[in-house]
Protein backbone atom coordinates (compact mmCIF):
# COMPACT_ATOMS: atom_id res chain seq x y z
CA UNK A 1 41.86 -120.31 -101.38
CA UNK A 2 44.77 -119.57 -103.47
CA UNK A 3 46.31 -123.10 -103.14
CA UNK A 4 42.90 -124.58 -104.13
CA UNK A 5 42.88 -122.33 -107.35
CA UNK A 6 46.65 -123.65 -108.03
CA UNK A 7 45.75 -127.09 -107.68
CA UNK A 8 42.71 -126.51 -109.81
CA UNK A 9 45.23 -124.87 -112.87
CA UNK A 10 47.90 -127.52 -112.51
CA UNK A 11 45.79 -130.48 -112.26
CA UNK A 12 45.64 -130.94 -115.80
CA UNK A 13 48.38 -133.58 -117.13
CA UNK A 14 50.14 -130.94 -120.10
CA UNK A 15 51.96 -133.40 -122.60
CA UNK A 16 52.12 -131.06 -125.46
CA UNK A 17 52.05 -127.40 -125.87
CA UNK A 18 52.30 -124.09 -128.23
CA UNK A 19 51.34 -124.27 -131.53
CA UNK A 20 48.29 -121.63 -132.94
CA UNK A 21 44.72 -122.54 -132.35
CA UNK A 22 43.71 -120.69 -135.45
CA UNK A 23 43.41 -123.08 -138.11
CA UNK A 24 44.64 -120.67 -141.10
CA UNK A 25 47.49 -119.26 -139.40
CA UNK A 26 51.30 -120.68 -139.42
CA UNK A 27 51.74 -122.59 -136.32
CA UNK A 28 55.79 -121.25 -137.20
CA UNK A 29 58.95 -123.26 -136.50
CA UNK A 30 59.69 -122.83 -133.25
CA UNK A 31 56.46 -124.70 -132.33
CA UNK A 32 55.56 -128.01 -131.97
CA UNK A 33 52.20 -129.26 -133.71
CA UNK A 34 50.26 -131.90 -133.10
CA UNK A 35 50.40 -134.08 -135.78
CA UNK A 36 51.62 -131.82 -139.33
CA UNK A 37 54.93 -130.07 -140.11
CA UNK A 38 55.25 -126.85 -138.79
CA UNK A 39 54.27 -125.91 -142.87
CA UNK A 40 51.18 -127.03 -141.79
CA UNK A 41 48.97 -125.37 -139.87
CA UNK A 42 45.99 -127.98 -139.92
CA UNK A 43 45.30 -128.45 -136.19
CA UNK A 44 47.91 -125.94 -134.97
CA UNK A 45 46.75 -126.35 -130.96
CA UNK A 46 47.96 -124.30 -127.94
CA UNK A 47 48.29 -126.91 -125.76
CA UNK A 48 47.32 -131.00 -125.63
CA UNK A 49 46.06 -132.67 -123.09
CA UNK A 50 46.97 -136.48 -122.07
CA UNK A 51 45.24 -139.18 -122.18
CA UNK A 52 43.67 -139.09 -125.70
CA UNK A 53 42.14 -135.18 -124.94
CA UNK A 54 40.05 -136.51 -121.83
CA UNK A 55 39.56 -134.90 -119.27
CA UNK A 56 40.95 -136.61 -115.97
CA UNK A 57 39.26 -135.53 -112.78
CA UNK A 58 40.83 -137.77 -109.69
CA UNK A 59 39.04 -138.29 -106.69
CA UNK A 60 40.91 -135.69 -105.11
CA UNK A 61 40.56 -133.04 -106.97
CA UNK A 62 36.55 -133.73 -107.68
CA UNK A 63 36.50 -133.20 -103.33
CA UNK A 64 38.61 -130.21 -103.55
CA UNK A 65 36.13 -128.64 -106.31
CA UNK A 66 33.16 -129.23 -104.27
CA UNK A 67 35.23 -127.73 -100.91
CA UNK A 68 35.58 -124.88 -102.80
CA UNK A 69 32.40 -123.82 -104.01
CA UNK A 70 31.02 -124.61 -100.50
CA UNK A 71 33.84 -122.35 -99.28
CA UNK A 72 32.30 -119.64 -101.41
CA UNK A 73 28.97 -119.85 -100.88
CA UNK A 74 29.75 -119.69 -97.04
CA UNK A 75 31.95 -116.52 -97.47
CA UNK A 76 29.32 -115.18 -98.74
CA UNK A 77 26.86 -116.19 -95.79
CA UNK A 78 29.00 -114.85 -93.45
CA UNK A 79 29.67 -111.53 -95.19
CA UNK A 80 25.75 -110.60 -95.07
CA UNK A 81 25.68 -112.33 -91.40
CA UNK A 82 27.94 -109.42 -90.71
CA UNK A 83 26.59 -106.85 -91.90
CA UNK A 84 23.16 -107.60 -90.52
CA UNK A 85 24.76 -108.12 -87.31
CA UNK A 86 27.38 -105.34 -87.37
CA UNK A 87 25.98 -102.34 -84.64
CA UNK A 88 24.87 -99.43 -86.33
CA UNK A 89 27.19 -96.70 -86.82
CA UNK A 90 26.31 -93.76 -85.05
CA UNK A 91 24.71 -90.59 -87.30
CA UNK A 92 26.83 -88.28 -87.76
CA UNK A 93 26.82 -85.17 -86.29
CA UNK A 94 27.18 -81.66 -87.66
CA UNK A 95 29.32 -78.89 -85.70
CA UNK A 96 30.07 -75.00 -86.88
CA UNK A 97 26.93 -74.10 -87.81
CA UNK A 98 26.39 -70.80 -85.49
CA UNK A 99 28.88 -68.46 -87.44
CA UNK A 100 26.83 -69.37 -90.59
CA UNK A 101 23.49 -68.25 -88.50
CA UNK A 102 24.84 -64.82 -87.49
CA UNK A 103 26.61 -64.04 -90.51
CA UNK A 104 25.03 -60.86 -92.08
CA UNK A 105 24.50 -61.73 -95.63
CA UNK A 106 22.57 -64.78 -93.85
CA UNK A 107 20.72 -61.95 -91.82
CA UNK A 108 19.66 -60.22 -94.49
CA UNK A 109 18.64 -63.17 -97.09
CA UNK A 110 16.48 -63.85 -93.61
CA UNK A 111 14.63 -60.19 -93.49
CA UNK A 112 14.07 -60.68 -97.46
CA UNK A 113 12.48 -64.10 -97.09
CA UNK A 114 10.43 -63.01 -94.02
CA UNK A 115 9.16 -60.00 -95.25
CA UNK A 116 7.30 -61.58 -97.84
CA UNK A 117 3.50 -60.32 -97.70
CA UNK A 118 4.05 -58.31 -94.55
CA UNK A 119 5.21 -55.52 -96.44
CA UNK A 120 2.75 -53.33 -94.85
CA UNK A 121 4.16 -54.45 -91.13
CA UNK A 122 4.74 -51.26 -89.51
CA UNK A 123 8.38 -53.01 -88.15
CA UNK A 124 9.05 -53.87 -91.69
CA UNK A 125 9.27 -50.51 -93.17
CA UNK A 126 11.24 -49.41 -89.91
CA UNK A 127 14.00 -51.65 -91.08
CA UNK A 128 14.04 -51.37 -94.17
CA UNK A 129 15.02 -47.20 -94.27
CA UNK A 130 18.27 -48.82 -92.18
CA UNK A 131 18.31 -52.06 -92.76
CA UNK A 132 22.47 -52.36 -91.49
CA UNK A 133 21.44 -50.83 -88.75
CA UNK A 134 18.88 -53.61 -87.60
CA UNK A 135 21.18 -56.09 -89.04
CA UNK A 136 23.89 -55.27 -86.96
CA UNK A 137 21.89 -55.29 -84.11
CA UNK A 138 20.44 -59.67 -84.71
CA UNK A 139 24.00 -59.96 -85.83
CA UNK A 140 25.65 -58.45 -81.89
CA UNK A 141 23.15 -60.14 -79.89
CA UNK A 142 23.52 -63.54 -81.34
CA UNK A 143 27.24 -63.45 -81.49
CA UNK A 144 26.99 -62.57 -78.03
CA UNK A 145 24.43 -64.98 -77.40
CA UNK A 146 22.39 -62.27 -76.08
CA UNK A 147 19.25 -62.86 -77.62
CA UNK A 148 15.96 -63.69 -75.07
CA UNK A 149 12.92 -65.06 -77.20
CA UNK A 150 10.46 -61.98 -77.76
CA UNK A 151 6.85 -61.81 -75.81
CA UNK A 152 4.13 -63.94 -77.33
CA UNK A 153 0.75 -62.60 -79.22
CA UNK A 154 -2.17 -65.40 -78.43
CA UNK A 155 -5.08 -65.18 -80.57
CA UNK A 156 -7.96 -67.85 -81.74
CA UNK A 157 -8.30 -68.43 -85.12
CA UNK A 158 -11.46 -70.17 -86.08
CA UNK A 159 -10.52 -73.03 -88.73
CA UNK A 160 -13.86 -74.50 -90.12
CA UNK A 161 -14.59 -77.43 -87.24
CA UNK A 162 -11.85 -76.28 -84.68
CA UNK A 163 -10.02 -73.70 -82.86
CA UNK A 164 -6.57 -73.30 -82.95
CA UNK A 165 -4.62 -71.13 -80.81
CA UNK A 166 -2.00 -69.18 -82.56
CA UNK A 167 0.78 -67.67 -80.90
CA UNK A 168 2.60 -64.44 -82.68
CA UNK A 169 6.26 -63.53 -82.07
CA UNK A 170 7.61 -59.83 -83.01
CA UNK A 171 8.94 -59.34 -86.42
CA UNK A 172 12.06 -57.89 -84.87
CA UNK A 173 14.21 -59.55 -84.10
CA UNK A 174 12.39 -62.79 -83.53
CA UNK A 175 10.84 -63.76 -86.77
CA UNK A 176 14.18 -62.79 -89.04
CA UNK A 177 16.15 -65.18 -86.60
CA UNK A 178 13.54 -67.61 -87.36
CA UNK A 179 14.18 -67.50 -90.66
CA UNK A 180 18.23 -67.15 -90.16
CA UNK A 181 17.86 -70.87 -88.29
CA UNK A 182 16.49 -72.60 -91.01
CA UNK A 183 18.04 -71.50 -93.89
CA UNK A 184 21.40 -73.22 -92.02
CA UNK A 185 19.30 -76.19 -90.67
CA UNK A 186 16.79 -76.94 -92.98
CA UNK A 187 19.21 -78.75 -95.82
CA UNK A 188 20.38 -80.40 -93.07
CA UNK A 189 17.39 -81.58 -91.58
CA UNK A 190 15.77 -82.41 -94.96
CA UNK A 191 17.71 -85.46 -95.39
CA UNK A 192 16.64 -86.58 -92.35
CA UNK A 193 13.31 -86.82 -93.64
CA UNK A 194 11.29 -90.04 -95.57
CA UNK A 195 10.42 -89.43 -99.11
CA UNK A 196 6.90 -89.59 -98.20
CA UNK A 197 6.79 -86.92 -95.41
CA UNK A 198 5.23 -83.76 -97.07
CA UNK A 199 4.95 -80.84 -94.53
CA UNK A 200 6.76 -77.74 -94.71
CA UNK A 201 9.57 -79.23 -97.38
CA UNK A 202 11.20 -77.68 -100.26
CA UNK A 203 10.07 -79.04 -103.07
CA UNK A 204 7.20 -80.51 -101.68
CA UNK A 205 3.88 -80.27 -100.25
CA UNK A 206 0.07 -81.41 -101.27
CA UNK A 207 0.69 -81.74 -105.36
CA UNK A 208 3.85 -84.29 -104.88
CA UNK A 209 1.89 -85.98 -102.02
CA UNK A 210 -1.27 -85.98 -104.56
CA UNK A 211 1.35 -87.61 -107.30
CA UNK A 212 3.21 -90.23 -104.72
CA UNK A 213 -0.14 -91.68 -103.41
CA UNK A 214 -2.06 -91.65 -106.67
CA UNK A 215 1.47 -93.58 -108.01
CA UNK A 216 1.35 -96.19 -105.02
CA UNK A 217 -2.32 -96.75 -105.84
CA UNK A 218 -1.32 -98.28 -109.22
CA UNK A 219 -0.13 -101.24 -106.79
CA UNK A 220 -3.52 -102.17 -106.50
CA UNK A 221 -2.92 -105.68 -104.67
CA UNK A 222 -0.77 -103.95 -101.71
CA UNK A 223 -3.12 -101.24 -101.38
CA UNK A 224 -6.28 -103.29 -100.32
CA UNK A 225 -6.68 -101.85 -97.25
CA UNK A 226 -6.24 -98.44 -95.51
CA UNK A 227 -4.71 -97.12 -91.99
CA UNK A 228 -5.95 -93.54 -91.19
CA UNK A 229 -4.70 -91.78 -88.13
CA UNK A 230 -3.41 -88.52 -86.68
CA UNK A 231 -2.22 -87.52 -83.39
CA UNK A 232 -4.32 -86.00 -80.25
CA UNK A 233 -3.37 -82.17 -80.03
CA UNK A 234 -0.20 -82.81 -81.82
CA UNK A 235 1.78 -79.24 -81.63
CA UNK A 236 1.14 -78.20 -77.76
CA UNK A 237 1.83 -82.36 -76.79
CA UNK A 238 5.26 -82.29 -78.07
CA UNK A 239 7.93 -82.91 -75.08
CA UNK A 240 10.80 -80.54 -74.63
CA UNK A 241 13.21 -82.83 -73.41
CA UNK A 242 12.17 -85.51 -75.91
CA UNK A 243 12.74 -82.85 -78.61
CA UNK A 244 16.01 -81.69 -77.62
CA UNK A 245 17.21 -85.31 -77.50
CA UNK A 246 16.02 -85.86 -80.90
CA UNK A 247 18.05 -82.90 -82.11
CA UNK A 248 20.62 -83.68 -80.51
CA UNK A 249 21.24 -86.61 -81.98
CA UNK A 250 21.73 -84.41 -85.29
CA UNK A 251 23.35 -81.11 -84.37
CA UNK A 252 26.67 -80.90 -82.07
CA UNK A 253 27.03 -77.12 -81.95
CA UNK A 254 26.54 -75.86 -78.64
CA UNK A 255 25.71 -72.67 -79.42
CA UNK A 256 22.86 -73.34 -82.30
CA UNK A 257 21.87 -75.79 -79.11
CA UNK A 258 21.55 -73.06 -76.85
CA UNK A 259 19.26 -70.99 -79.47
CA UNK A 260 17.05 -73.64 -80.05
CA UNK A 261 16.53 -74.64 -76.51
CA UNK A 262 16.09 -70.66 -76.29
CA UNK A 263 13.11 -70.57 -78.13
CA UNK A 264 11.65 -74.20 -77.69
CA UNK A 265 11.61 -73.29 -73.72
CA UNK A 266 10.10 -69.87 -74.58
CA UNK A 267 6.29 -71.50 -74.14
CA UNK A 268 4.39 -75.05 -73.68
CA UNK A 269 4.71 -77.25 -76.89
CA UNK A 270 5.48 -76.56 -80.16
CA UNK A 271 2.95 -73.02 -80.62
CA UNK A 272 1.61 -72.83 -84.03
CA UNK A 273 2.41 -69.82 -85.82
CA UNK A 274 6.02 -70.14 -85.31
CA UNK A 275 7.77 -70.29 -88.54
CA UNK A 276 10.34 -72.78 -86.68
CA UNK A 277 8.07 -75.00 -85.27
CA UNK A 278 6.72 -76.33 -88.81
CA UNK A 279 10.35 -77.81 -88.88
CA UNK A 280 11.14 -78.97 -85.16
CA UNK A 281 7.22 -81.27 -85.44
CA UNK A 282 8.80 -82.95 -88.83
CA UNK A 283 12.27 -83.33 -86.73
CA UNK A 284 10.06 -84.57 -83.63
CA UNK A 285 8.55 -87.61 -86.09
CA UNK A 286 10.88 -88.41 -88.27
CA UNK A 287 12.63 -91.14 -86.67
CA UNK A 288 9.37 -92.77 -85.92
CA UNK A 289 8.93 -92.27 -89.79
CA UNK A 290 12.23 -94.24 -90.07
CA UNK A 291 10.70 -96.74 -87.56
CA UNK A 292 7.82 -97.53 -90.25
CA UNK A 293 9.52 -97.22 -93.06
CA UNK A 294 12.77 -99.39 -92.26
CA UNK A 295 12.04 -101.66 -89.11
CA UNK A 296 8.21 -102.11 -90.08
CA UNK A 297 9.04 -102.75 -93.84
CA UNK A 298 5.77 -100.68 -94.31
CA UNK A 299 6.07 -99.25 -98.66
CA UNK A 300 3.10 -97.19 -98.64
CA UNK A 301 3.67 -94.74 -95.77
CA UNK A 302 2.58 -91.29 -96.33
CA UNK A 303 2.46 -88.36 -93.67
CA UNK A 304 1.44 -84.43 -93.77
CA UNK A 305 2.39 -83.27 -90.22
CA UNK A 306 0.38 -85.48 -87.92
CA UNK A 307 -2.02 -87.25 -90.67
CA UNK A 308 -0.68 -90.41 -91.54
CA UNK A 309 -1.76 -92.86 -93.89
CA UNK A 310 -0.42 -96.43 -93.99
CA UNK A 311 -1.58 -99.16 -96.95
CA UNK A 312 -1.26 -103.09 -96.76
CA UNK A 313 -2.96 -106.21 -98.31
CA UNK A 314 -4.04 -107.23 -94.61
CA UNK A 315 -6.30 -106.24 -92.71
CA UNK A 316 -5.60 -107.83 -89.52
CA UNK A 317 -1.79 -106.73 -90.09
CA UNK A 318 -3.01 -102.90 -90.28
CA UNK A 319 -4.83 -103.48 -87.33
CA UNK A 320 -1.92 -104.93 -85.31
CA UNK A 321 0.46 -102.56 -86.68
CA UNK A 322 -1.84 -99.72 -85.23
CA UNK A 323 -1.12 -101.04 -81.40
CA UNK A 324 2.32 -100.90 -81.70
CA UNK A 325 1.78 -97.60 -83.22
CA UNK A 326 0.23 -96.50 -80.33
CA UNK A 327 3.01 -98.05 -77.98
CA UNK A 328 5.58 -96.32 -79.83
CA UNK A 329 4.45 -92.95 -80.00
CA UNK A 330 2.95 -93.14 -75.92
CA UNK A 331 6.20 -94.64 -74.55
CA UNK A 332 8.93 -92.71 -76.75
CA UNK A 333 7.64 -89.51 -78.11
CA UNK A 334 5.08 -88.69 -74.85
CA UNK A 335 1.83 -88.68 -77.82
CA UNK A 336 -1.41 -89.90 -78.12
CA UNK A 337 -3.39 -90.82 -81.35
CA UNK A 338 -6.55 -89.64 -82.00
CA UNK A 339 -9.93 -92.02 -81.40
CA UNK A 340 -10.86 -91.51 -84.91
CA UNK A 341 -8.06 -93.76 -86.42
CA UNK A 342 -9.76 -95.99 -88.92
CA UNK A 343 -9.04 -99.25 -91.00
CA UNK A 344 -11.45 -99.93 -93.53
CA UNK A 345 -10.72 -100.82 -97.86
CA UNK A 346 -9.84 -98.46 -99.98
CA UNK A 347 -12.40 -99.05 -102.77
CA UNK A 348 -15.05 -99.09 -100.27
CA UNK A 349 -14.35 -95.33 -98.61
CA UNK A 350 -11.49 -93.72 -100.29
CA UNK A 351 -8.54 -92.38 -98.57
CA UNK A 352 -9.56 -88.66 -97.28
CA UNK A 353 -5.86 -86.90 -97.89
CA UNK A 354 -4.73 -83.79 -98.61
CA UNK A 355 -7.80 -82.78 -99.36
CA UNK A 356 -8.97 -85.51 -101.87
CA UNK A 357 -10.76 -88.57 -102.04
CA UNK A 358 -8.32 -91.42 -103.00
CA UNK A 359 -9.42 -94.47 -104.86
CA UNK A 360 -7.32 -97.20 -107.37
CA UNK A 361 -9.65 -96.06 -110.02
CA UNK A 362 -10.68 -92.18 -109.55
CA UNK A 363 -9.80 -88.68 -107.34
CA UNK A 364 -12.21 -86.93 -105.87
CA UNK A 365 -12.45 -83.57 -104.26
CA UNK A 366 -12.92 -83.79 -99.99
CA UNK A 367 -16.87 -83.22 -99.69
CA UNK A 368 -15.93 -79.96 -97.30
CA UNK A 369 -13.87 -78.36 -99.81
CA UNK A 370 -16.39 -79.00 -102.57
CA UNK A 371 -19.11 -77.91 -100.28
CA UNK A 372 -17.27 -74.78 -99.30
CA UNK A 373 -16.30 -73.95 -103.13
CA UNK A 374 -19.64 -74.20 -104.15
CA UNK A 375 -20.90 -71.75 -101.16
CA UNK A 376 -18.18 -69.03 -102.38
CA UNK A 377 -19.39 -69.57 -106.24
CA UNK A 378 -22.97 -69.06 -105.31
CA UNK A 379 -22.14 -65.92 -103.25
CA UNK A 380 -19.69 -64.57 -106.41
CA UNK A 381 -22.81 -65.42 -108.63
CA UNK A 382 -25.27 -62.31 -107.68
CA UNK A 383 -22.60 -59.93 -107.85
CA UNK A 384 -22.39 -57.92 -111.37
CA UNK A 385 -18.93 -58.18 -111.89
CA UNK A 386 -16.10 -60.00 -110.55
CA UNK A 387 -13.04 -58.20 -108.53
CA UNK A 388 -9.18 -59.10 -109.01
CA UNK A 389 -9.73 -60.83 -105.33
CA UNK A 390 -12.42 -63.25 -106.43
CA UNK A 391 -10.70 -64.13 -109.61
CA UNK A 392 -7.81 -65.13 -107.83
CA UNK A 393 -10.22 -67.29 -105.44
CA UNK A 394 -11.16 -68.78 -109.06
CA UNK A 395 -8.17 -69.81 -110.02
CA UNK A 396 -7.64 -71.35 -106.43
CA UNK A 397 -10.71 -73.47 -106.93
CA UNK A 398 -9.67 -74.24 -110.55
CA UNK A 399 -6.40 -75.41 -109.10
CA UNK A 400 -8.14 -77.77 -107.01
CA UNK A 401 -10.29 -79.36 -109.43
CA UNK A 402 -7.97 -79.73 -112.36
CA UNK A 403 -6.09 -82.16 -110.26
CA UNK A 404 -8.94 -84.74 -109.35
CA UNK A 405 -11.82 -86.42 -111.46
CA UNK A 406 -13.80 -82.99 -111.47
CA UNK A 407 -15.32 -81.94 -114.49
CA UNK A 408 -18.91 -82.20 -114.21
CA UNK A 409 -18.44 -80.35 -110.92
CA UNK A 410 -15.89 -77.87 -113.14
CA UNK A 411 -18.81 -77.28 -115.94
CA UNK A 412 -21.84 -76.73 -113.02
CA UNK A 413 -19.91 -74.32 -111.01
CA UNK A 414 -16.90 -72.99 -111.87
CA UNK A 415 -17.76 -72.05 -115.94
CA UNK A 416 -21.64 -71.27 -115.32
CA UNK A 417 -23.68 -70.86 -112.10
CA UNK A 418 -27.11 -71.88 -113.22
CA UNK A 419 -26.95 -69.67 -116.13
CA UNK A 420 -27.07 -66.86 -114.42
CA UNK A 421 -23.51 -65.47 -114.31
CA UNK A 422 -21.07 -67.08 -116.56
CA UNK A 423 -18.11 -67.01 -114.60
CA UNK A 424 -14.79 -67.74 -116.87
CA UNK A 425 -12.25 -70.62 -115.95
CA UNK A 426 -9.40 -68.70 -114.93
């Protein structure tokens, strides 16, 4: 390439040269002008070509031109060839995180985070009269690697249209080890994560999934249609081994291994209730999010622990996308999707999501929440006057409105219940 750029500079025939190309200057003595005394600086030049100022492109040099750009453009070719060819480098994998999990100022940050409304715990106020002694204690039998996952409270807890079975671990020392997992783990599995995955993420959560999807809405031509689906019994169908592989592929410490295989083998599933597991189900989907998002070229992809919604111009491409959906999840992750998946335009049925109604041109409240807000306003309505508890279920409701196209349902119930009992916005 070099030699074609020399031939390219010397291939002009030089007769004359110096002089200033700057017509008011002194072209000065020692250089030769073109045609006026060196006095003169009327078409001073820096340099003259031959042949009366044409020009001259030869045959060979007109080839060698045209090789040359070819060579580029081929060069370049090649280079993105490469890289779209070039295998994958393999993630890279953290080590020497388990000092960092035992340490005690880590232990204690832990007990101050988990503590948090369960102030009245019995096993709370135990530890805090001595909390170094407790501390000690998490700190010994981890750095021992001593620790054996605490017995299991199962209880039902009702939750509007289903039951869920929640399993409870001991505050001590279970749930502050919990805690002194994540706060190592969590910034590093958070950039593992999509933008658009929502669930148990700093930062996060319904509001900046509300703001993301209304946003992608605006691209009203690629949001014709609508793919709704969520997975069958998500949390007690995730696969041990499956899951260990997947963090594996993340975290190379052998002994934070050993702690999480500790307490994933400690029951069936993923139980819910565990403040862990609300990170190990976003770990257990993430690369399929990755699969969507990068492989599928899919823009609109948004997900809130199993409930995923995926938006296209095509109908008939949703619809195809949803097998191999359901191939991917059944052959990698061991899941099954629910039978209520559902493609259908947006306009038509809004997207049900985080608890609104999504359409291109308006928000509205899920008809179960509104139903159940109005119930609670209608009870709070007959009673004389308002506790600090229902005001704060006020300002819950308020929140939920002010966020959606709500204000005729705002004015009926949440500022005056059929003139009855003005109840204030809070």
């Amino acid at each position: 390439m070099n030699k074609v750029l020399a031939y390219i500079v010397c291939g002009w025939r030089v007769v004359k040269s110096g002089g200033n190309l700057n017509n008011g200057a002194n072209a000065g003595v020692a250089y030769l002008n073109a045609n006026n005394a060196s006095s003169n600086a009327n078409v001073n030049i820096g340099s003259h070509l031959g042949d009366g100022m044409k020009i001259q492109l030869n045959q060979k040099y007109a080839i060698t031109l045209a090789l040359a750009k070819i060579h580029n453009k081929v060069k370049r070719v090649l280079v993105v060839l490469t890289k779209a060819l070039k295998k994958p480098s393999q993630m890279k994998r953290v080590n020497g995180l388990y000092d960092r999990i035992y340490d005690i100022e880590n232990i204690r940050l832990a007990h101050k985070n988990a503590r948090k409304g369960k102030s009245h715990y019995k096993e709370v106020i135990s530890i805090n009269e001595n909390p170094d002694h407790y501390f000690q204690q998490i700190h010994e039998m981890l750095k021992n690697k001593t620790f054996k996952n605490g017995p299991y409270t199962v209880f039902i807890k009702h939750d509007r249209t289903k039951d869920r079975e929640i399993y409870k671990l001991p505050y001590f020392p279970d749930r502050i080890i919990h805690h002194c997992i994540m706060q190592v783990l969590d910034p590093i599995w958070n950039k593992l994560m999509i933008r658009d995955s929502y669930a148990s993420i700093k930062g996060r959560g319904i509001h900046d999934g509300f703001k993301r999807l209304k946003k992608a809405l605006k691209d009203t031509s690629n949001t014709t249609y609508c793919l709704k689906l969520d997975i069958k019994k998500f949390y007690p169908s995730i696969d041990h081994n499956i899951l260990k592989r997947l963090l594996r592929k993340k975290i190379k410490d052998n002994d934070v291994i050993w702690l999480l295989d500790t307490i994933i083998d400690s029951t069936k599933g993923v139980p819910i209730g565990n403040y862990l597991s609300q990170s190990l189900s976003n770990i257990y989907l993430t690369y399929f999010d990755h699969w969507i998002k990068e492989e599928k070229k899919i823009q609109h992809y948004f997900r809130y622990c199993d409930d995923m919604i995926l938006l296209s111009d095509s109908k008939p491409f949703l619809q195809d996308l949803l097998n191999e959906i359901r191939e991917y999840l059944g052959m990698r992750l061991n899941l099954v999707l629910k039978s209520n998946y559902q493609v259908f335009p947006v306009d038509k049925r809004g997207i049900d999501f985080l608890g609104y109604r999504f359409y291109h041109t308006h928000i509205l409240l899920r008809k179960s929440i509104a139903k159940r807000i109005k119930r609670k306003i209608l009870r709070l309505s007959n009673k004389v006057q308002l506790t600090y508890n229902d005001l704060c279920a006020m300002a819950s409701y308020r929140g939920w409105t002010m966020h959606c196209n709500g204000y005729k349902f705002t004015q009926k119930y949440l500022l005056q219940i059929d003139g009855t009992a003005a109840i204030p916005a809070v």
